[in-house]
Protein backbone atom coordinates (compact mmCIF):
# COMPACT_ATOMS: atom_id res chain seq x y z
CA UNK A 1 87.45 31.12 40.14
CA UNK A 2 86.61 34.98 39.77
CA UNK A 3 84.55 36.20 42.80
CA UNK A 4 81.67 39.69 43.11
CA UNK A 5 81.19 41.78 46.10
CA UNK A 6 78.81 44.04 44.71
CA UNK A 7 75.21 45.88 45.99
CA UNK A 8 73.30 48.31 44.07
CA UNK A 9 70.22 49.31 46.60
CA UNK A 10 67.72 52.00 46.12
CA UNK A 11 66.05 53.12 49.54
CA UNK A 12 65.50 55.78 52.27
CA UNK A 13 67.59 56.79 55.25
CA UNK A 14 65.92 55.56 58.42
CA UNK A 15 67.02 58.25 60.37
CA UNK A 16 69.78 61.58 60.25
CA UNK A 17 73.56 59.55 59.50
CA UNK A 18 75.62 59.52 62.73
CA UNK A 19 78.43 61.92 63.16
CA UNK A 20 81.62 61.63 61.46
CA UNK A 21 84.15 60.02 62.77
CA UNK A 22 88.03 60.06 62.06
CA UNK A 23 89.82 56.55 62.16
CA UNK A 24 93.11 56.59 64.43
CA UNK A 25 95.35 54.68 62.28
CA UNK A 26 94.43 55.42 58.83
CA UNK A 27 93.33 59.17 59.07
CA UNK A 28 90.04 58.18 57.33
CA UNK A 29 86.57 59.23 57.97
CA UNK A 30 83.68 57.39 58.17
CA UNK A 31 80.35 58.03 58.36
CA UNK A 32 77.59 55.72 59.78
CA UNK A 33 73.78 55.63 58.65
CA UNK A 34 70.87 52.98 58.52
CA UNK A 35 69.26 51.89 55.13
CA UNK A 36 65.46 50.72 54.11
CA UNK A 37 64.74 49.07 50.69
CA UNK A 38 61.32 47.49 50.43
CA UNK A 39 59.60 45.66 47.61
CA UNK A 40 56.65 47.31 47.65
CA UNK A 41 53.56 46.78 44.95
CA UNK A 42 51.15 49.03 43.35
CA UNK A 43 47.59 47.70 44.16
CA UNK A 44 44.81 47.58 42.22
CA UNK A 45 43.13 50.78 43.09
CA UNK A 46 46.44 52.48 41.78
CA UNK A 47 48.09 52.98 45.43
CA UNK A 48 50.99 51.26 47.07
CA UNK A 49 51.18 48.07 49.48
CA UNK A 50 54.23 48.11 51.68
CA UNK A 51 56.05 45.55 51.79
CA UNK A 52 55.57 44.06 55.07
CA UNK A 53 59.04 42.45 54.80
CA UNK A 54 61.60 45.67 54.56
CA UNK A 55 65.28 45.53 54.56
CA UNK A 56 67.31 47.62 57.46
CA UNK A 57 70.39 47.67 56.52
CA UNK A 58 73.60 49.50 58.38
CA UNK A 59 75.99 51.72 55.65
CA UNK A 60 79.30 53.03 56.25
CA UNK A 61 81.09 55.33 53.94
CA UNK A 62 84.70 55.83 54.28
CA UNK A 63 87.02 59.24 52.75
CA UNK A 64 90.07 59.31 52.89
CA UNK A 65 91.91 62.58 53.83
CA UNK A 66 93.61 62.39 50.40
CA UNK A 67 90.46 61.44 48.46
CA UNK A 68 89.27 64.19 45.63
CA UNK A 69 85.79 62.76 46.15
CA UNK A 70 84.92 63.00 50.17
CA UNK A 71 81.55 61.28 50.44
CA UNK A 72 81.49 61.18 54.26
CA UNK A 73 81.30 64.78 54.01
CA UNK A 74 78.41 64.57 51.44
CA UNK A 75 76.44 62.43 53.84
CA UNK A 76 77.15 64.14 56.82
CA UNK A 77 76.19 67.90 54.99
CA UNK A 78 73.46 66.76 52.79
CA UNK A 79 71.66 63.35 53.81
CA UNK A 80 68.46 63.23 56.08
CA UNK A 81 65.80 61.11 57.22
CA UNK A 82 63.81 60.38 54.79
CA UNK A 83 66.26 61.17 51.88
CA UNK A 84 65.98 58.60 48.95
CA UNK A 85 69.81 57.67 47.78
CA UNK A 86 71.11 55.06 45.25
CA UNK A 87 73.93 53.04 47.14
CA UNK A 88 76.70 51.21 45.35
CA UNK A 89 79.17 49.07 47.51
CA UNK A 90 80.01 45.89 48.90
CA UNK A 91 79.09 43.62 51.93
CA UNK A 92 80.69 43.03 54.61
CA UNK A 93 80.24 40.70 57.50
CA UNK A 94 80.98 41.25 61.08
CA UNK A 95 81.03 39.61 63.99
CA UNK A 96 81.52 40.43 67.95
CA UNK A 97 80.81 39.59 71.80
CA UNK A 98 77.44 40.51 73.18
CA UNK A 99 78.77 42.96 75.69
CA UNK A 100 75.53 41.53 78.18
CA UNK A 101 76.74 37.95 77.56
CA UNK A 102 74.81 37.26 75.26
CA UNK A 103 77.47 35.10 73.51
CA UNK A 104 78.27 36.09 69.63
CA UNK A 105 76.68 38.07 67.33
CA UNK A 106 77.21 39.45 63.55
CA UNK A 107 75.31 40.93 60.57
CA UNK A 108 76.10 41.60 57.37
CA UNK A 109 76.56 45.71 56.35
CA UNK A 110 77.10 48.14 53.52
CA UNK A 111 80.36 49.77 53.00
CA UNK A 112 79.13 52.23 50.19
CA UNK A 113 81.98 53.18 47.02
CA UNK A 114 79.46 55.87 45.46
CA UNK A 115 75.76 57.08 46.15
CA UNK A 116 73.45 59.10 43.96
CA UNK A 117 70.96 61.73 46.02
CA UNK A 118 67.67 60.94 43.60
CA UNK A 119 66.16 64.24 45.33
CA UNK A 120 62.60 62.27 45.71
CA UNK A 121 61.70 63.91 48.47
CA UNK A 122 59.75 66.80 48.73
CA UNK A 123 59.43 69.41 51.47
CA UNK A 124 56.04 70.68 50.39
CA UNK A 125 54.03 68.07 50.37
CA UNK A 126 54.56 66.86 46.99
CA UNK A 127 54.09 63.38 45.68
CA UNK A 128 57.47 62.61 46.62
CA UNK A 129 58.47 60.97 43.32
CA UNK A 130 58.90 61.95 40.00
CA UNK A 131 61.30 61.66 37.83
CA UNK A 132 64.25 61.26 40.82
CA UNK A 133 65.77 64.47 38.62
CA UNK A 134 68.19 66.90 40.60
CA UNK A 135 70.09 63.96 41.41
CA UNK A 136 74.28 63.83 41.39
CA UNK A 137 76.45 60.94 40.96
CA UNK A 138 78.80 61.14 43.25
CA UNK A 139 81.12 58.28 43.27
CA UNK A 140 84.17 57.27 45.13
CA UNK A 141 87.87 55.28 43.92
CA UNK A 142 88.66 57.82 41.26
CA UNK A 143 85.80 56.01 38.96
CA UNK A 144 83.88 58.96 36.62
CA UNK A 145 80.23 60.09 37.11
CA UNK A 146 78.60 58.68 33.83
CA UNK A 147 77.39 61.18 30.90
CA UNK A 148 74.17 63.15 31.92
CA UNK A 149 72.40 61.48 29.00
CA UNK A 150 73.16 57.70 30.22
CA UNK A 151 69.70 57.21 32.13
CA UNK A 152 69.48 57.41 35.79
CA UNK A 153 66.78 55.74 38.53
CA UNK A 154 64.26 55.97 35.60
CA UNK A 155 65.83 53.50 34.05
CA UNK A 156 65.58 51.07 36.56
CA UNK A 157 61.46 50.63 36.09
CA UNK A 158 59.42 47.55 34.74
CA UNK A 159 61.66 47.20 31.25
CA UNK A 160 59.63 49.36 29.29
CA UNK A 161 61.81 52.59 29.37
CA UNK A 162 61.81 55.65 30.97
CA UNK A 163 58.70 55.66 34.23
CA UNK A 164 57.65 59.29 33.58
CA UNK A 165 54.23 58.20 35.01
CA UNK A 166 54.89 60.39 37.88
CA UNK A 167 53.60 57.32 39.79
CA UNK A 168 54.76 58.21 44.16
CA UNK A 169 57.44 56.29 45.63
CA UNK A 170 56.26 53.72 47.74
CA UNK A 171 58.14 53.94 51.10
């Protein structure tokens, strides 16, 4: 029987990704950064309800020194607080001692194969949504970015086509 490992999340970054760090063994790099994705509703006097029930979920991304494609480095350079990203990847579940003696603990986290920046936020003020346009693909394991023309976070609205309402992004 065929098995799928795979996430496709659209969120903000809690807070600035960690520093990078290089992996003894393996030469890799990996980066470290915390996740929201939230189900929030528009309410009837055309504003947003948060959804009191938000996801927090903990990303790593992994290049390797031979990669073409080094998306730690894109996170480290480029991501902030606040930043809206597209994630793909897969999850992976860990588990470990409580170091107070707590006795064990685990979670489930993202390791992320490609992101998209969706450039939704906006330094001035703005209404912090839009059209998520300025946006790269930037994908890892030697996989292509997708034609400019093959629809992006628009695309991903109520059904009806493109969202050009201009409508703000919720959280």
């Amino acid at each position: 029987m065929a098995t799928l490992n795979k996430v496709m999340l659209i969120g903000r970054l809690t807070k600035p990704p960690e520093a990078p760090r290089v992996l003894p063994n393996s030469g890799s790099t990996v980066v470290k950064f915390r996740f929201a994705v939230g189900r929030s509703k528009k309410n009837e006097a055309g504003g947003w309800d948060k959804d009191p029930n938000q996801l927090y979920i903990d990303c790593e991304v992994f290049s390797r020194p031979d990669s073409k494609r080094n998306l730690a480095d894109l996170v480290t350079k480029y991501a902030k607080q606040g930043d809206m990203l597209y994630l793909e990847g897969r999850l992976v579940f860990e588990e470990w001692e409580d170091k107070n003696g707590g006795g064990k603990r685990s979670k489930h986290k993202l390791v992320v194969d490609s992101l998209e920046f969706l450039g939704g936020r906006s330094q001035d003020g703005g209404d912090g949504g839009g059209s998520g346009g300025g946006g790269s693909r930037q994908t890892g394991g030697g996989r292509s970015a997708p034609p400019a023309d093959s629809g992006g976070p628009e695309d991903f609205g109520d059904g009806g086509g493109s969202s050009g309402s201009g409508d703000p992004i919720p959280f």
